[in-house]
N, C-alpha and C. Protein backbone atom coordinates (compact mmCIF):
# COMPACT_ATOMS: atom_id res chain seq x y z
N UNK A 1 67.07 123.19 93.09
CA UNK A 1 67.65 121.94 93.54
C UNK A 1 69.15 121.99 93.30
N UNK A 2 69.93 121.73 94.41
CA UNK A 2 71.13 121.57 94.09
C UNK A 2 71.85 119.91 93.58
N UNK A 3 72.65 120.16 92.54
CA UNK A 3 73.05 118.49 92.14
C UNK A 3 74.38 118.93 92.92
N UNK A 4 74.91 118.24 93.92
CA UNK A 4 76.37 117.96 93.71
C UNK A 4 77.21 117.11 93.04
N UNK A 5 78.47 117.25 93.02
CA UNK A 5 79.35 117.02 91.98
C UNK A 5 79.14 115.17 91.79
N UNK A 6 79.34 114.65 92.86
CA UNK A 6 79.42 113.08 93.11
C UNK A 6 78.14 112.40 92.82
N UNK A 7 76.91 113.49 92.51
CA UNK A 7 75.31 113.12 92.34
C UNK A 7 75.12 113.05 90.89
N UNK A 8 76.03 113.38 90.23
CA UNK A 8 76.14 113.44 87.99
C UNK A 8 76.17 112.02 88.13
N UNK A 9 75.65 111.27 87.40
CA UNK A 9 75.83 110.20 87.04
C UNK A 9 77.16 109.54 86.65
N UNK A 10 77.67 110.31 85.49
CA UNK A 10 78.71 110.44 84.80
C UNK A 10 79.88 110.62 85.95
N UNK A 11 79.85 110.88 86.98
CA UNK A 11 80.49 110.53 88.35
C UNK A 11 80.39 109.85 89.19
N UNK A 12 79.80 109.15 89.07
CA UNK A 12 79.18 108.61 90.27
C UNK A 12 80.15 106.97 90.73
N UNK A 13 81.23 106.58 89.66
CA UNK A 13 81.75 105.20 89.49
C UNK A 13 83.25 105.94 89.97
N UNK A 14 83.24 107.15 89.98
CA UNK A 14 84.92 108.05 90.04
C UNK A 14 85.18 107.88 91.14
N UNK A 15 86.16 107.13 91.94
CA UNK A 15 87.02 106.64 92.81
C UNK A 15 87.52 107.85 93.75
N UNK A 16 88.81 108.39 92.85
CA UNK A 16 89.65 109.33 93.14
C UNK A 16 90.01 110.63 92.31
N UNK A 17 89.35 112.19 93.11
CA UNK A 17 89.63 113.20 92.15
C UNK A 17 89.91 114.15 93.16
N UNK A 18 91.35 114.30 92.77
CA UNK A 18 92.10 115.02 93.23
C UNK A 18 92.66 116.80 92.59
N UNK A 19 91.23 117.82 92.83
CA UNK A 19 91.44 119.00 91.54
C UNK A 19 92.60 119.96 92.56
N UNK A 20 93.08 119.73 94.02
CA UNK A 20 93.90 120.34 94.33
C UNK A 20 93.39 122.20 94.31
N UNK A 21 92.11 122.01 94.75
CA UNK A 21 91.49 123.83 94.96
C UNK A 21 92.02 124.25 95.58
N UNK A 22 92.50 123.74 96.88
CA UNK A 22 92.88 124.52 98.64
C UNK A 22 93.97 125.14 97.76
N UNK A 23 94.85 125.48 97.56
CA UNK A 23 96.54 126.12 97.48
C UNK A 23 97.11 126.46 98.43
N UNK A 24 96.19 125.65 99.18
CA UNK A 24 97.68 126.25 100.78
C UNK A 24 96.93 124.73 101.63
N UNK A 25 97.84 124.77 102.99
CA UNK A 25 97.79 123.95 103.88
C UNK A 25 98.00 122.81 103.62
N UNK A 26 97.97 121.38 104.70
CA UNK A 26 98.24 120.42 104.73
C UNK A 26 97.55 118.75 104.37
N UNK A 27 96.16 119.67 103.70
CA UNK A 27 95.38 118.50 103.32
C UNK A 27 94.49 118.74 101.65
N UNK A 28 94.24 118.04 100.86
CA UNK A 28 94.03 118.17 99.93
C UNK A 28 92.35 117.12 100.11
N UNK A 29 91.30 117.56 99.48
CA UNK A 29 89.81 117.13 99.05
C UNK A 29 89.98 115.95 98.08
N UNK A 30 89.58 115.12 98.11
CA UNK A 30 89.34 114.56 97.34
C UNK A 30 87.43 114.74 96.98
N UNK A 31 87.15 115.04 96.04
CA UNK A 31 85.56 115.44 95.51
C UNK A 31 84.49 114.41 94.69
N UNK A 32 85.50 113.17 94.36
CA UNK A 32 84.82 111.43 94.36
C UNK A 32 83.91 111.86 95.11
N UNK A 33 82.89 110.47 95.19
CA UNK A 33 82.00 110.21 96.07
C UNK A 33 82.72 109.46 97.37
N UNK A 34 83.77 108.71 97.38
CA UNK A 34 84.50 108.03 98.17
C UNK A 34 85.03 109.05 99.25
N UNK A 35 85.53 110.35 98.99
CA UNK A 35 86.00 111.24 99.69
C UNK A 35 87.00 111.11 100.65
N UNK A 36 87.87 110.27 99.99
CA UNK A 36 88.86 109.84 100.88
C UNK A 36 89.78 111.07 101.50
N UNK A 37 90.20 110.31 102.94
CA UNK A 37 90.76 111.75 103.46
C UNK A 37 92.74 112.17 102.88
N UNK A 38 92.98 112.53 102.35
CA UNK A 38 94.25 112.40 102.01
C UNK A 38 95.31 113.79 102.42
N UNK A 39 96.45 113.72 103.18
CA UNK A 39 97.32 114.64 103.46
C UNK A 39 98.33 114.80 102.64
N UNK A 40 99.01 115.94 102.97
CA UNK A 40 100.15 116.45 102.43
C UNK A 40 101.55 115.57 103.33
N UNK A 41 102.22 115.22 103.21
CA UNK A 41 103.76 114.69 103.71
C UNK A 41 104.53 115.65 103.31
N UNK A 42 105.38 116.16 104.48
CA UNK A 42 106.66 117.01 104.16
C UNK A 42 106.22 118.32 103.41
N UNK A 43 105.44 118.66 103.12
CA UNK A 43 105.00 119.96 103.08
C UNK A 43 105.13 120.01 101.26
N UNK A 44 104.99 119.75 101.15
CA UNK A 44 105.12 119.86 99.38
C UNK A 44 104.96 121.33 98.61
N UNK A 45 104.96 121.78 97.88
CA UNK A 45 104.64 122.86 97.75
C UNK A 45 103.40 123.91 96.89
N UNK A 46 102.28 123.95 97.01
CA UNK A 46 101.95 124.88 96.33
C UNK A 46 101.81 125.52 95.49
N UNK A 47 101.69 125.48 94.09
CA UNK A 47 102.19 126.67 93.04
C UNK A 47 100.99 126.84 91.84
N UNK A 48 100.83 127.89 92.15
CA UNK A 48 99.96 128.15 90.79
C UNK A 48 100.28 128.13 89.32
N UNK A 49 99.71 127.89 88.23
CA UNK A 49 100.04 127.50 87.08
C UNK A 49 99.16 128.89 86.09
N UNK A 50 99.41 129.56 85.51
CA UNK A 50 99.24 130.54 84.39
C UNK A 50 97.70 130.94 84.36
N UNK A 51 97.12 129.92 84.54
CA UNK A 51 95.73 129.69 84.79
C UNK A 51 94.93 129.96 85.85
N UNK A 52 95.77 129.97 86.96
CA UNK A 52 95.58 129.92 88.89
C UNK A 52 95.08 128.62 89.08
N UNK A 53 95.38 127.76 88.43
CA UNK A 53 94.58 126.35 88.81
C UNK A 53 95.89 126.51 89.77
N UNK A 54 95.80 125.67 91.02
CA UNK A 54 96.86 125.04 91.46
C UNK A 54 97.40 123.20 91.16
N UNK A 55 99.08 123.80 91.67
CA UNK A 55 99.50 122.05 91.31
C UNK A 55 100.67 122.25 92.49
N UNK A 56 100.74 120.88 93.23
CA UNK A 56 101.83 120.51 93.84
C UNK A 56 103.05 120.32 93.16
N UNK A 57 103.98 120.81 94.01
CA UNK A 57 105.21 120.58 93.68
C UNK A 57 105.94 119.99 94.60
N UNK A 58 106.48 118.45 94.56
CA UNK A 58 107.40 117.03 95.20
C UNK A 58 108.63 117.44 94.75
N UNK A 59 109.76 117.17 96.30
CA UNK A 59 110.71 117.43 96.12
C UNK A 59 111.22 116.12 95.62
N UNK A 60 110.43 114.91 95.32
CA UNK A 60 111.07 114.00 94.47
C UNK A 60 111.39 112.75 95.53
N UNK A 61 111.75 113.00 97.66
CA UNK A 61 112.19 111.81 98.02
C UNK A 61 111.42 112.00 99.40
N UNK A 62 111.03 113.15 100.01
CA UNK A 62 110.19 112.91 101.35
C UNK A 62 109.11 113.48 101.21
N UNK A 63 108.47 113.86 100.48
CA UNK A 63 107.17 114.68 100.29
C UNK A 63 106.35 114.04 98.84
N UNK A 64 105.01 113.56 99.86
CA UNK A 64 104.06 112.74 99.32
C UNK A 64 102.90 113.08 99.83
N UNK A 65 101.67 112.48 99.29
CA UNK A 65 100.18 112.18 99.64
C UNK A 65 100.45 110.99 100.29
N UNK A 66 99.44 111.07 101.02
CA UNK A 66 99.13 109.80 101.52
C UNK A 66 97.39 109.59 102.10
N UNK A 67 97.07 108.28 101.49
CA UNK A 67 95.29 108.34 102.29
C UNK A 67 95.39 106.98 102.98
N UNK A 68 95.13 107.10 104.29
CA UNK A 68 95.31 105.46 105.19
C UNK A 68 95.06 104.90 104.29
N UNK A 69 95.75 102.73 104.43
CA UNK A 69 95.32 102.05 103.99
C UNK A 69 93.53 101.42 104.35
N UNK A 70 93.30 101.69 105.11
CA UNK A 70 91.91 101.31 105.72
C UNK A 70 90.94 102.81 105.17
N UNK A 71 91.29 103.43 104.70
CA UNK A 71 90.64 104.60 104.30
C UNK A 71 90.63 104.29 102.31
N UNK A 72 91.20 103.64 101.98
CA UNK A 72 91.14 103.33 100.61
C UNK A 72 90.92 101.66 100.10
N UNK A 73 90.44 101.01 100.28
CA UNK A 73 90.27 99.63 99.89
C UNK A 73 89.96 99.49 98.81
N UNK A 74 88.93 100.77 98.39
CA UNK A 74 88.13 100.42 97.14
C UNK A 74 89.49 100.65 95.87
N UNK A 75 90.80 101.18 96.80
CA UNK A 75 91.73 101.60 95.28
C UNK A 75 92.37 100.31 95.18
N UNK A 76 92.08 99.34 95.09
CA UNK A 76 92.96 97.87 94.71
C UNK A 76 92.29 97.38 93.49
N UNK A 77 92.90 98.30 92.60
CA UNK A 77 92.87 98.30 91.14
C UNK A 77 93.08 97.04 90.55
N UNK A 78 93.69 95.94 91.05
CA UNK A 78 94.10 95.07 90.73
C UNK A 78 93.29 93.72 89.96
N UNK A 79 92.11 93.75 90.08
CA UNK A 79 91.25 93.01 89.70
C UNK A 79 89.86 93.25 88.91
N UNK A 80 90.21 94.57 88.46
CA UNK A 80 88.98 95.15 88.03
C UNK A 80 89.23 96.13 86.80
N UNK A 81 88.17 96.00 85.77
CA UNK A 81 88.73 96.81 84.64
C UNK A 81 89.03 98.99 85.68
N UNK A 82 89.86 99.34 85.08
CA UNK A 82 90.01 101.06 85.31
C UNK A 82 90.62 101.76 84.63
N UNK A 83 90.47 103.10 85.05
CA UNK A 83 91.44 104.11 84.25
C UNK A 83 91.67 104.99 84.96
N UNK A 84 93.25 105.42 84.79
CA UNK A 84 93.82 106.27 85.33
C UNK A 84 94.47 107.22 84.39
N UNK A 85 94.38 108.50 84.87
CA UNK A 85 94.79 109.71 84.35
C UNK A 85 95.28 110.59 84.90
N UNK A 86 96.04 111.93 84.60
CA UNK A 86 96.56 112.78 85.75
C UNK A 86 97.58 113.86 84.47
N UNK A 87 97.94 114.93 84.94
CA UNK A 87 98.96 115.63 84.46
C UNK A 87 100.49 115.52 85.83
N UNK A 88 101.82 115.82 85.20
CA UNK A 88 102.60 115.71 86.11
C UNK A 88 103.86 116.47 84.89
N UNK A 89 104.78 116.56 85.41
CA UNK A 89 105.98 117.17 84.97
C UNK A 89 107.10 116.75 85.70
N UNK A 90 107.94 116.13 85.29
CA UNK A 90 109.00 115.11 85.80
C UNK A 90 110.54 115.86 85.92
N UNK A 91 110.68 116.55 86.27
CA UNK A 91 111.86 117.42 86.73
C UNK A 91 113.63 116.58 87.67
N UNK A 92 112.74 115.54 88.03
CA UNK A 92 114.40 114.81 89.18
C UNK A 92 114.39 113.52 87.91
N UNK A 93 115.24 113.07 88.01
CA UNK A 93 116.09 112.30 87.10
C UNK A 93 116.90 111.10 88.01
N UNK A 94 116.04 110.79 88.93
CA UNK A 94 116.44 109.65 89.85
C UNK A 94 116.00 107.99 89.23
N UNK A 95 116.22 107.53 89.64
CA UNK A 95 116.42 106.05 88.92
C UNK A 95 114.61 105.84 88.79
N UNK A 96 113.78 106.15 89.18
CA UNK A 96 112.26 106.13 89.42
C UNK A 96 111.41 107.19 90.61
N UNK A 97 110.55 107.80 89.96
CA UNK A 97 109.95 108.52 90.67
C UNK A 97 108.79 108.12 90.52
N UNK A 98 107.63 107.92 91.68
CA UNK A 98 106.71 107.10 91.60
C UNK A 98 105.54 108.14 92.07
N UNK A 99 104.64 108.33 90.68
CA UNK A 99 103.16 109.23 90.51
C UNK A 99 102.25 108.90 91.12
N UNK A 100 101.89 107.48 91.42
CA UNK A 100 100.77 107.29 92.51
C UNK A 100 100.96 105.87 92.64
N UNK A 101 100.30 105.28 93.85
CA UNK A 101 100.36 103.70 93.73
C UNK A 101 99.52 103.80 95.32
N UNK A 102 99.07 102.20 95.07
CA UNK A 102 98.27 101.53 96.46
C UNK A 102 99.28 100.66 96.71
N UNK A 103 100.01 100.51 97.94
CA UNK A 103 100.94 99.25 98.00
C UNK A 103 100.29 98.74 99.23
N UNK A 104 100.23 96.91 99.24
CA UNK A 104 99.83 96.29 99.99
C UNK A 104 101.53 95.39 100.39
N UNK A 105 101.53 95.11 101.56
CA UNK A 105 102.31 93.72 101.97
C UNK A 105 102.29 92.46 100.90
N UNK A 106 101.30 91.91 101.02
CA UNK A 106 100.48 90.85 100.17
C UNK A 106 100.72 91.07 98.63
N UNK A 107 99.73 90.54 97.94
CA UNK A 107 100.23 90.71 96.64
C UNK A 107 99.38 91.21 95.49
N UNK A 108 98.59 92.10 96.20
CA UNK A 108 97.92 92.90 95.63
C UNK A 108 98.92 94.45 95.56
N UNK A 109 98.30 95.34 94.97
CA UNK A 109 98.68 96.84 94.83
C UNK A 109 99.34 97.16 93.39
N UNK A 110 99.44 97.99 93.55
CA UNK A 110 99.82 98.95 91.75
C UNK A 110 100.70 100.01 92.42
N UNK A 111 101.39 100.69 90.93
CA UNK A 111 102.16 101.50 91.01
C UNK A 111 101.75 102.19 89.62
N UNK A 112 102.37 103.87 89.20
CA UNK A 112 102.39 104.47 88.29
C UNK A 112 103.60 105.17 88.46
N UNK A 113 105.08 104.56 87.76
CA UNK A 113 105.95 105.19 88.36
C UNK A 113 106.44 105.83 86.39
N UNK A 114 107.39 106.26 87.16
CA UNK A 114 108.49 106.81 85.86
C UNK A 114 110.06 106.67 86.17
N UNK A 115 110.51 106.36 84.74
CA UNK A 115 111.81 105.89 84.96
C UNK A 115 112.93 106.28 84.40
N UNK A 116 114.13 106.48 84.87
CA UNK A 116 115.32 107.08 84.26
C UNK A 116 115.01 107.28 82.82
N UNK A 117 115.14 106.31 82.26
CA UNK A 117 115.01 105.68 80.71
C UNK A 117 113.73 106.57 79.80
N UNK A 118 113.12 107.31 80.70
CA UNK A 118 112.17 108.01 80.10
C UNK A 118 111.03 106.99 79.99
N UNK A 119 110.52 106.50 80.27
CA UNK A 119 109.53 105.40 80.55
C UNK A 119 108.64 105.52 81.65
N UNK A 120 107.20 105.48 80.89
CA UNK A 120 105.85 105.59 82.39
C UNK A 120 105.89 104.19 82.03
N UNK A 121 105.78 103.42 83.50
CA UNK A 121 105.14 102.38 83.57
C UNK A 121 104.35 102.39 84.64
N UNK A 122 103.40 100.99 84.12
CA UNK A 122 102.22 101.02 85.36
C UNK A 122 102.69 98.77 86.06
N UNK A 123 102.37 98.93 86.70
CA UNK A 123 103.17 97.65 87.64
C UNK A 123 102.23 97.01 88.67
N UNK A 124 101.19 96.19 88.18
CA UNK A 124 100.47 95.20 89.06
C UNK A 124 100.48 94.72 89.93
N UNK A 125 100.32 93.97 91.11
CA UNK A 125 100.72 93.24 92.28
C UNK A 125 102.66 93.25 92.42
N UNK A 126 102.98 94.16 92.60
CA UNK A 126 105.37 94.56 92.84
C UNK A 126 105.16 93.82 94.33
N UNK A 127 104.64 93.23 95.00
CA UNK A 127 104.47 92.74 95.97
C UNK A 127 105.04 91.48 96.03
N UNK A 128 104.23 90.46 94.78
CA UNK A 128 105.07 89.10 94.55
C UNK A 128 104.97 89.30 92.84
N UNK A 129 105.25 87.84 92.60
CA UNK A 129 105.15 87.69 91.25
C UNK A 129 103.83 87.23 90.43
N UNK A 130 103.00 86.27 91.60
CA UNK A 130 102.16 85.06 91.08
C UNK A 130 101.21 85.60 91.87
N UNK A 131 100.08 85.81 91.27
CA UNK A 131 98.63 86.05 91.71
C UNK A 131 97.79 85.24 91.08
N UNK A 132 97.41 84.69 91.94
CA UNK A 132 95.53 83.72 91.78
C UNK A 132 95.88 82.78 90.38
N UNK A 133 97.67 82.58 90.26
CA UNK A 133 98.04 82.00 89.50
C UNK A 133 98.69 82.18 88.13
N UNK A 134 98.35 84.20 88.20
CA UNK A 134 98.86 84.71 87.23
C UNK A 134 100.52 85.58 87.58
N UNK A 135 100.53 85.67 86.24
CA UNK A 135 101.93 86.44 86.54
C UNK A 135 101.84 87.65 86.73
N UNK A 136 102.98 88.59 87.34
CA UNK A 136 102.34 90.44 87.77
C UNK A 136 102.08 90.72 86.29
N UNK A 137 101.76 91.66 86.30
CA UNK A 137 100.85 92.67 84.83
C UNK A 137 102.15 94.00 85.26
N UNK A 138 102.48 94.15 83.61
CA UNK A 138 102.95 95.82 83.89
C UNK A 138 102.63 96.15 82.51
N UNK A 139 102.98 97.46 82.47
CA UNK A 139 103.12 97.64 80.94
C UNK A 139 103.83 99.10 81.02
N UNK A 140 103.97 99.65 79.75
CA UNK A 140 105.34 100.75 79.89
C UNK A 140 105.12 101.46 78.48
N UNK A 141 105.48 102.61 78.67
CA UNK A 141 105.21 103.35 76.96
C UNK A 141 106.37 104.49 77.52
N UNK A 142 107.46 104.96 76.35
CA UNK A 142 108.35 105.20 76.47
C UNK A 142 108.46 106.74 75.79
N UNK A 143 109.48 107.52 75.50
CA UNK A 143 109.77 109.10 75.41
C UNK A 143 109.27 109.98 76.11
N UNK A 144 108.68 109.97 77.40
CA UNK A 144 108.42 111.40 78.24
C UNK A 144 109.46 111.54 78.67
N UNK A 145 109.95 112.77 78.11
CA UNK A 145 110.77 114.13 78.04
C UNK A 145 110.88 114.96 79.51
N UNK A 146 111.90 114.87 80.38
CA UNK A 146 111.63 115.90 81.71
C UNK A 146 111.55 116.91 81.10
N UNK A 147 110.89 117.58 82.00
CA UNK A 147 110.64 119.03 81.51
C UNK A 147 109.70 119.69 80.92
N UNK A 148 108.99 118.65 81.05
CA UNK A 148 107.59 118.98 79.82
C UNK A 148 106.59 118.45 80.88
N UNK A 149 105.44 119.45 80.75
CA UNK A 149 103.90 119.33 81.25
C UNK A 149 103.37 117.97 80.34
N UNK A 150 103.24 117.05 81.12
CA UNK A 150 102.64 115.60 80.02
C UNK A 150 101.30 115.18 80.53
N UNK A 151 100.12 114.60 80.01
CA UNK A 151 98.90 114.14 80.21
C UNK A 151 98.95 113.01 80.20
N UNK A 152 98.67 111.90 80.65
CA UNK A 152 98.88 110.43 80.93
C UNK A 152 97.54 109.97 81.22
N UNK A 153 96.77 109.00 80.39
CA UNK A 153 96.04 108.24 80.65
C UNK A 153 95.15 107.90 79.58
């Protein structure tokens, strides 16, 4: 009997997993059960790590992922307990470089950005201020170091 990956139990609630196997071309798997379809923007780059795992490399201002908004609904983190995690290495030193986010018009969506100041923050409905009566949610934890391989979550 074969189990696939999204059939573990212990997976089965996982949204978004992004292990980045392909090392080449223009689209990346997501291996969730959701299987959202997600591309490469601007060609990003490729690079293997000591290990041969692969990891993308962002030139920091035109090269991104992207998964339609109608292809992700279930990521409107905004109202529901979650957790997010990821490795990244912060190399540009621009006023904010932003690790992942769902942005809506409206006043829903999230962000996981990083900031000059050396600061990850995470940023609730950046859309407006006032949701369902509350105020946006952020929060922020401070000293990541460019230059350094960091684990977040």
């Amino acid at each position: 009997m074969t189990v696939f990956y999204d059939d573990i139990n212990v997976n089965e609630d996982i949204l978004l997993d992004l292990p980045f196997r392909e090392g080449t071309g223009a689209i990346t798997q997501d291996v969730a059960k959701p299987h959202h379809p997600v591309t490469l923007v601007g060609a990003p780059t490729w690079t293997p790590l000591a290990s041969n795992l692969m990891t993308l490399d962002f030139d920091g201002a035109t090269q991104y992922l992207e998964c339609p908004g109608a292809d992700c609904v279930d990521l409107d983190l905004t109202n529901d307990n979650y957790s997010i995690w990821g490795w990244f290495n912060w190399t540009i030193l621009d006023d904010s470089q932003i690790i992942i986010g769902r942005y809506e018009v409206d006043d829903s969506g999230w962000e996981l950005y990083l900031y000059r100041t050396g600061s990850l923050n995470l940023r609730h409905h950046h859309a407006g201020t006032i949701v369902d009566g509350q105020p946006r949610s952020a929060a922020y934890s401070l000293g990541w170091t460019p230059g350094t391989d960091w684990f977040f979550g």
